[in-house]
N, C-alpha and C. Protein backbone atom coordinates (compact mmCIF):
# COMPACT_ATOMS: atom_id res chain seq x y z
N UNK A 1 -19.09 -9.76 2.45
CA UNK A 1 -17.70 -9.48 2.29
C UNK A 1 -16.91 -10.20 3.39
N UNK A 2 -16.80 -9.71 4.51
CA UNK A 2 -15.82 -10.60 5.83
C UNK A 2 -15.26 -10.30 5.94
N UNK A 3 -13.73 -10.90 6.53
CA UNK A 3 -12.61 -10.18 6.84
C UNK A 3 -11.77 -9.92 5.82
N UNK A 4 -10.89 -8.72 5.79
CA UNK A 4 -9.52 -8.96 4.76
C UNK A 4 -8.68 -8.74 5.19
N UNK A 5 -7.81 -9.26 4.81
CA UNK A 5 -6.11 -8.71 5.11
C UNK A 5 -5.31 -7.81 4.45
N UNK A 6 -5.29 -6.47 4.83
CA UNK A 6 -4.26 -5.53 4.08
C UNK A 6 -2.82 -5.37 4.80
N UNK A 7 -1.91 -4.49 4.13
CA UNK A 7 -0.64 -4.52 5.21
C UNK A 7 -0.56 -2.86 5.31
N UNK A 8 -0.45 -2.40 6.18
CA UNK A 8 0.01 -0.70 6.85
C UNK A 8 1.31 -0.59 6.91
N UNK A 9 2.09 0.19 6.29
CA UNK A 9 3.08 0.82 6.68
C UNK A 9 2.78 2.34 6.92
N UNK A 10 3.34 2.18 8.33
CA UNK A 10 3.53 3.92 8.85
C UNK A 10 4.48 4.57 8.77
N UNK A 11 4.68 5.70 8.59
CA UNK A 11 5.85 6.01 8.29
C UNK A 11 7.14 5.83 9.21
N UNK A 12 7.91 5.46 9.00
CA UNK A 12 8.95 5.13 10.42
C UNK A 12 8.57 4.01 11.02
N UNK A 13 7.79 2.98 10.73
CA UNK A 13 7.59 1.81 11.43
C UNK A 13 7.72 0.82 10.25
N UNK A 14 7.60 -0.25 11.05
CA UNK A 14 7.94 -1.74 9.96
C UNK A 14 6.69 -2.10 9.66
N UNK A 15 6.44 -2.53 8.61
CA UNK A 15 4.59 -3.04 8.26
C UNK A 15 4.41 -4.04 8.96
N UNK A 16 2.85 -3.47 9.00
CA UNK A 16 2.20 -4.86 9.93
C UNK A 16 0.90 -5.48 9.02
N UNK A 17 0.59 -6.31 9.19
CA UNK A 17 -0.24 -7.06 8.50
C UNK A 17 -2.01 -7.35 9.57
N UNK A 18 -2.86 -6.38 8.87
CA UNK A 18 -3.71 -6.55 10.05
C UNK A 18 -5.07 -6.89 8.84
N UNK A 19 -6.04 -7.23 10.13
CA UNK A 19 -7.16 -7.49 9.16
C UNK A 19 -8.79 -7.08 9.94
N UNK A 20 -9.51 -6.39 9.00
CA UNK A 20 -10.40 -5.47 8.81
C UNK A 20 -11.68 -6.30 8.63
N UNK A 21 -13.02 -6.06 9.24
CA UNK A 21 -13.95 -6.41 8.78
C UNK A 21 -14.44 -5.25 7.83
N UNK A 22 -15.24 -5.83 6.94
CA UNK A 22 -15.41 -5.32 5.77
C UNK A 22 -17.16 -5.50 5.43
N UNK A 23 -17.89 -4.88 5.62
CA UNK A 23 -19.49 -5.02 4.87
C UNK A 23 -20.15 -4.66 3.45
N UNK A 24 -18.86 -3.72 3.25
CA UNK A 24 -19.54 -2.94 1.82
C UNK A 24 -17.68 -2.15 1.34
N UNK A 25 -18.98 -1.64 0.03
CA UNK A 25 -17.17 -1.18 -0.32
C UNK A 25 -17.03 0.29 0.12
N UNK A 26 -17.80 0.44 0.32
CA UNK A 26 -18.00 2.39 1.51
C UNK A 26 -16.85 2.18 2.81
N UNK A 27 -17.25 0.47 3.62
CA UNK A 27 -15.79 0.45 4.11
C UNK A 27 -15.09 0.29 3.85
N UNK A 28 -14.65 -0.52 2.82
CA UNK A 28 -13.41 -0.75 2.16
C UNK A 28 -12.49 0.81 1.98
N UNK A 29 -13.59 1.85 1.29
CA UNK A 29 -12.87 3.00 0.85
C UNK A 29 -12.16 3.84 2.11
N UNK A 30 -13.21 3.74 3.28
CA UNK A 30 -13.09 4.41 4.81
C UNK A 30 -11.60 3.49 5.22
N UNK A 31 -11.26 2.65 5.36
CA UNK A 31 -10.55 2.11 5.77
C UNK A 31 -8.88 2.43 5.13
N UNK A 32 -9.27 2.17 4.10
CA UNK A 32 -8.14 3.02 3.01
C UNK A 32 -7.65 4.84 3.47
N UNK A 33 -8.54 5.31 3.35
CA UNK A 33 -8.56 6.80 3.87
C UNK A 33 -8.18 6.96 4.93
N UNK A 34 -8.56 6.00 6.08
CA UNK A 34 -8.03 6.60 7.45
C UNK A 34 -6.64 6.09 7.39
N UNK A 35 -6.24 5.16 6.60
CA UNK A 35 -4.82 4.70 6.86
C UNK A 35 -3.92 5.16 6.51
N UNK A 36 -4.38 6.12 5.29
CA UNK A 36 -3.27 7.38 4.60
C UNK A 36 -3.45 8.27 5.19
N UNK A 37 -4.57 8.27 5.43
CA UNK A 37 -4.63 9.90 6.40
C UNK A 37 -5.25 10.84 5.41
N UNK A 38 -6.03 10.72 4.18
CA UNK A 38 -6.27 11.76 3.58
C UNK A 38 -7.16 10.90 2.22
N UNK A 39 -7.27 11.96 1.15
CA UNK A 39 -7.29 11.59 -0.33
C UNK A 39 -6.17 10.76 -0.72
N UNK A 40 -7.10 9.48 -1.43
CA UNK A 40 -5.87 8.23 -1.81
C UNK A 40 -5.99 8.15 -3.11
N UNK A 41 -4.82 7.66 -3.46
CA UNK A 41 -4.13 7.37 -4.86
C UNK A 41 -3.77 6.11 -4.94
N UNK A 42 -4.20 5.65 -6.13
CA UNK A 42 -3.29 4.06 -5.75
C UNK A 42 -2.52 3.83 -6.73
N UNK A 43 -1.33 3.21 -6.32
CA UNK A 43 -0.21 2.91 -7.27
C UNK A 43 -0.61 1.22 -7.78
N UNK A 44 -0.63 0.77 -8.96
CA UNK A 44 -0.72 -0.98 -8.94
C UNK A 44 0.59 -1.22 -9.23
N UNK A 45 0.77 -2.86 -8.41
CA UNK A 45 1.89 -3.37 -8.03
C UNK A 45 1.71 -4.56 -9.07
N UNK A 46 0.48 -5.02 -9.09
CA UNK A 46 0.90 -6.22 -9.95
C UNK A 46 -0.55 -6.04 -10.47
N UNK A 47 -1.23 -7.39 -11.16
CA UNK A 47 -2.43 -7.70 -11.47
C UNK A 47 -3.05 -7.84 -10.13
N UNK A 48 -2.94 -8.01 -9.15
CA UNK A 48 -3.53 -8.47 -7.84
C UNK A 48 -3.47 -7.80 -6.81
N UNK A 49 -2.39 -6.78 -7.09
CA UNK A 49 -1.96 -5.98 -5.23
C UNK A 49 -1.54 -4.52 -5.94
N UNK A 50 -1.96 -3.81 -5.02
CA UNK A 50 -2.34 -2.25 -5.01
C UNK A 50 -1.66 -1.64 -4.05
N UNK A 51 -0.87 -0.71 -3.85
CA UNK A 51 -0.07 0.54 -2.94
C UNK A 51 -0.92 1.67 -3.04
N UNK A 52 -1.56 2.05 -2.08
CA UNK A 52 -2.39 3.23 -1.72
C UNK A 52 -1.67 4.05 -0.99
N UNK A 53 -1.39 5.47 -1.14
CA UNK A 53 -1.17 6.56 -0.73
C UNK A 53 -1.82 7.68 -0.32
N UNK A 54 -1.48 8.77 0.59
CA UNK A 54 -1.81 9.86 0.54
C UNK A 54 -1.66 10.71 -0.67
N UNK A 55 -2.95 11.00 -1.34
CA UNK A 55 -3.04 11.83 -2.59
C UNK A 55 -1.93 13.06 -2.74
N UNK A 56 -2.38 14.16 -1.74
CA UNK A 56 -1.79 15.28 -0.94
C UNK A 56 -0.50 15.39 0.08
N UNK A 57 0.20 14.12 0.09
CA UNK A 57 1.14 13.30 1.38
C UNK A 57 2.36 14.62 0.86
N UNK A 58 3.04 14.98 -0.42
CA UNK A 58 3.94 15.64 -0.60
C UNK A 58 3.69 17.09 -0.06
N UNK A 59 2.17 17.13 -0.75
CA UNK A 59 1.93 19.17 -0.75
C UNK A 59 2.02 19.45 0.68
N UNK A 60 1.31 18.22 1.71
CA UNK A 60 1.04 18.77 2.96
C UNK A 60 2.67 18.34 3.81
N UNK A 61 3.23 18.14 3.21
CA UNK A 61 5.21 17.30 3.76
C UNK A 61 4.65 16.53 4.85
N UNK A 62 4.46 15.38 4.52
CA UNK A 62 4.14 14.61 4.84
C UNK A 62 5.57 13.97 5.45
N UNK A 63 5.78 12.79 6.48
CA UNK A 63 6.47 12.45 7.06
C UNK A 63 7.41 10.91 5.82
N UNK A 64 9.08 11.47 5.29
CA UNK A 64 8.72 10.14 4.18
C UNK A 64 8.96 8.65 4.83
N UNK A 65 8.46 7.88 4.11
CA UNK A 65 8.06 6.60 4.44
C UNK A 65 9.09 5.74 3.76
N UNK A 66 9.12 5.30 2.42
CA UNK A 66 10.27 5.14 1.61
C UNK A 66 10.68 5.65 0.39
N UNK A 67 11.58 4.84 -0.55
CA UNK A 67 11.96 5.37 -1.52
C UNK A 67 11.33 4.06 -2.85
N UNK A 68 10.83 4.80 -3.74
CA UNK A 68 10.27 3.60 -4.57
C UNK A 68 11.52 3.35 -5.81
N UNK A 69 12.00 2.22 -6.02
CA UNK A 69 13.27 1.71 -6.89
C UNK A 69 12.51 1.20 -8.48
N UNK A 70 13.48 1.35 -9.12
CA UNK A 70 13.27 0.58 -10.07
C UNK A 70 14.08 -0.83 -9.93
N UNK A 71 13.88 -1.29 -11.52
CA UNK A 71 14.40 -2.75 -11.58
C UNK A 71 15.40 -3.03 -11.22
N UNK A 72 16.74 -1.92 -11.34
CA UNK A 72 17.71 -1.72 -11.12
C UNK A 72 18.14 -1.17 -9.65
N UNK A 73 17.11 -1.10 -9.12
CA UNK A 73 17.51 -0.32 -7.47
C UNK A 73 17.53 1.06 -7.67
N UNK A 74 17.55 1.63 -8.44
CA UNK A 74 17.97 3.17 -8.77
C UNK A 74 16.84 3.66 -8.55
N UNK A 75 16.86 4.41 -7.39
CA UNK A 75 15.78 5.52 -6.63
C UNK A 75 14.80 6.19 -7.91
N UNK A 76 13.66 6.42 -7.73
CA UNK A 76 13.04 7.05 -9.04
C UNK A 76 12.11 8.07 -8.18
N UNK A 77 11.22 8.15 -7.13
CA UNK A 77 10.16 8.80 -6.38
C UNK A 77 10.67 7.94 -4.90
N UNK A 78 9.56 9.09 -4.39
CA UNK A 78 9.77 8.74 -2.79
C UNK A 78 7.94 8.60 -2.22
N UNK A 79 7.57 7.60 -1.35
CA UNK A 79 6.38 7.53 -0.88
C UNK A 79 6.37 8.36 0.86
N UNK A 80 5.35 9.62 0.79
CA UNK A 80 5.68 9.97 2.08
C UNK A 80 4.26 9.45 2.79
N UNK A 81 4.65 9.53 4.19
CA UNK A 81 2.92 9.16 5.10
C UNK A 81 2.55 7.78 5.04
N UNK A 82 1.74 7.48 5.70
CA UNK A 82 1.40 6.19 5.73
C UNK A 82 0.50 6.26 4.37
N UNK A 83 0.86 4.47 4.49
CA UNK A 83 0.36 3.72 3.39
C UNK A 83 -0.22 2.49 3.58
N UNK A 84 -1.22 1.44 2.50
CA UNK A 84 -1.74 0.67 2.53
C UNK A 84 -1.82 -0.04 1.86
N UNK A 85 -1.07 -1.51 1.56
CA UNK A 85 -1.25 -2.57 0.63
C UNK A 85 -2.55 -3.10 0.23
N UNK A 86 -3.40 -3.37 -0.36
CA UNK A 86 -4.36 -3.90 -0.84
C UNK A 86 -4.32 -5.00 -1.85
N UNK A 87 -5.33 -5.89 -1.89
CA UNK A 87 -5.24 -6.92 -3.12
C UNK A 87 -6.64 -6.18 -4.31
N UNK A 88 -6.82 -6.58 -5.22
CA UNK A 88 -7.29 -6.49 -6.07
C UNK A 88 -8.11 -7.65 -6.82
N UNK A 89 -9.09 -7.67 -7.51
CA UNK A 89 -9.03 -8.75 -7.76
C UNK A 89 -9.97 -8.93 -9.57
N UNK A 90 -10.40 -9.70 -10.59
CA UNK A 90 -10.24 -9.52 -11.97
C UNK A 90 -11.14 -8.29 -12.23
N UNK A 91 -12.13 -7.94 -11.16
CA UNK A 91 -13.24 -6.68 -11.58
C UNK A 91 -12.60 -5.35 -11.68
N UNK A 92 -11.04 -5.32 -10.79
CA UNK A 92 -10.73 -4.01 -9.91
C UNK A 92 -11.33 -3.89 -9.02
N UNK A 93 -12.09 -4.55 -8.40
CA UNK A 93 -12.70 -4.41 -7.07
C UNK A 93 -11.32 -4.68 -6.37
N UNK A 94 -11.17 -3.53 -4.32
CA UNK A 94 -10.31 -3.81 -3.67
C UNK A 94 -10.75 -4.66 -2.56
N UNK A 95 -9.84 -6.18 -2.73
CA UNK A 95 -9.96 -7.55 -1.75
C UNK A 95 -9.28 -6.91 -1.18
N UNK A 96 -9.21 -8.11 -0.03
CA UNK A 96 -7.90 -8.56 0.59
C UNK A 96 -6.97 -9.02 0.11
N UNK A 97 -5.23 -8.81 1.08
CA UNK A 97 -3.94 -9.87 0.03
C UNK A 97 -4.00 -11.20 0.06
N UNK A 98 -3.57 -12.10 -0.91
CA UNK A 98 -3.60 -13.62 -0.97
C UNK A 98 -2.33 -13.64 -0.07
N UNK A 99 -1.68 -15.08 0.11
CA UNK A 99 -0.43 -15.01 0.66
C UNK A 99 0.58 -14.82 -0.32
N UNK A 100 0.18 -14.86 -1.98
CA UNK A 100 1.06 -14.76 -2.98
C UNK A 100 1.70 -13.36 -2.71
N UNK A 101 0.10 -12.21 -2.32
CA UNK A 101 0.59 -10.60 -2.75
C UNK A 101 1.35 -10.75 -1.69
N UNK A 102 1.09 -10.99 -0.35
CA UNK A 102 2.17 -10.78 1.06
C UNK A 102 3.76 -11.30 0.55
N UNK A 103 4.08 -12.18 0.01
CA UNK A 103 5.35 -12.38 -0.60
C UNK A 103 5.98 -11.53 -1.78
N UNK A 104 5.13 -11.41 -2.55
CA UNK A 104 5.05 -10.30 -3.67
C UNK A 104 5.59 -8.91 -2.78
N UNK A 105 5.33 -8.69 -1.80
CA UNK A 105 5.52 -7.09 -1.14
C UNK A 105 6.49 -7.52 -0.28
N UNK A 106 6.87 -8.53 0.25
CA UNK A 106 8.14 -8.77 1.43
C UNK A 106 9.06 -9.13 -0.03
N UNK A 107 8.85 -9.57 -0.58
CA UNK A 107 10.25 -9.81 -1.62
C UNK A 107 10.64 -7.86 -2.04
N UNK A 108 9.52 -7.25 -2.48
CA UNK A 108 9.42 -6.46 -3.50
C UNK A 108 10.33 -5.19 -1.72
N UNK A 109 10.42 -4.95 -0.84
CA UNK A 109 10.88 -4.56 -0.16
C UNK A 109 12.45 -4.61 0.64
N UNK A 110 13.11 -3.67 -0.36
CA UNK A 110 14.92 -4.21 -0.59
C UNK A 110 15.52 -3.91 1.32
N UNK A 111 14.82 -2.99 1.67
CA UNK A 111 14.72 -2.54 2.89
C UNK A 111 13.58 -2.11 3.95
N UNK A 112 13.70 -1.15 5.18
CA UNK A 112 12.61 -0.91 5.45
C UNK A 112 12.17 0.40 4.63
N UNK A 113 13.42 0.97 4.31
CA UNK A 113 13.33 2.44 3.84
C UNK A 113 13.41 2.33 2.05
N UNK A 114 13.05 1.22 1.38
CA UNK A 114 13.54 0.96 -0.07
C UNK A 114 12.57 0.03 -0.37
N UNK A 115 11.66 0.43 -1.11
CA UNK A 115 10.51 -0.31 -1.89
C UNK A 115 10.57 -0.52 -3.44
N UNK A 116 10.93 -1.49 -4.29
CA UNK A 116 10.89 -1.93 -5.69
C UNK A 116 9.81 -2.23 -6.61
N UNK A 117 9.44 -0.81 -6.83
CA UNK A 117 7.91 -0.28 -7.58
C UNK A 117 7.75 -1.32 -8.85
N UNK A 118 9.06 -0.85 -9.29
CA UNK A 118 8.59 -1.65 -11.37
C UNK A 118 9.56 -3.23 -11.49
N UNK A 119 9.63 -3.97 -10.71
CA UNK A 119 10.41 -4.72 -10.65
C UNK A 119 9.62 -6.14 -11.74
C-alpha cells in the first residue's frame, strides 16, 4: 500500500492535507476512526472522493464543523466533529486523494463553514 493523502477537517479549524502510511486496510479503517473520533459513515462526493464522518457526531452534539449546500447554496444538513476526505478508487476500495479530488474539495468548499455536497 504506502503512503496516502487524505484531508482532516477539525471542527473549527481549516483543513489540512496530511499523509498516512498505510499497510493494510485494518489501517486504512483505524485511521478513518481516529479522525472522526468514533463510528464512521461515509458520504460519496464523486466517483473518486469520499467525506467520512462521525456516525454518532449529532446524538453525542458533537462540535459543528459545517453546513452541507446544495447546487443552489441552500443549506440542506449540517456536518458536526471532525471529518475525513478520502479517495476511492473503481473496487470501492479507500485510496488516497489524486490532485483532481484535492481540487474537487477546495472548489466544492464555498467557505470554511459551507461545504457543496450535491453540486
Amino acid at each position: 500500500m504506502g503512503k496516502m493523502t487524505f484531508m482532516v477537517v477539525k471542527a473549527g479549524l481549516p483543513p489540512v492535507i496530511e499523509q498516512f502510511e498505510v499497510k493494510s486496510e485494518q489501517d486504512t479503517y483505524n485511521i478513518i476512526k481516529n479522525a472522526v473520533g468514533g463510528y464512521v459513515e461515509a458520504l460519496r462526493l464523486s466517483d473518486t472522493c469520499t467525506l467520512w464522518v462521525n456516525e454518532e457526531g449529532k446524538i453525542n452534539d458533537l462540535k459543528p464543523n459545517f453546513q452541507l449546500l446544495d447546487r443552489a447554496g441552500i443549506p440542506q444538513d449540517y456536518v458536526v466533529g471532525n471529518v475525513i476526505f478520502t479517495g476511492v478508487d473503481d473496487n470501492g476500495s479507500t485510496v488516497g486523494l489524486t490532485e483532481e479530488d484535492l481540487k474537487l474539495i477546495e472548489k466544492r468548499f464555498i467557505s470554511r463553514t459551507a461545504f457543496q455536497y450535491n453540486a
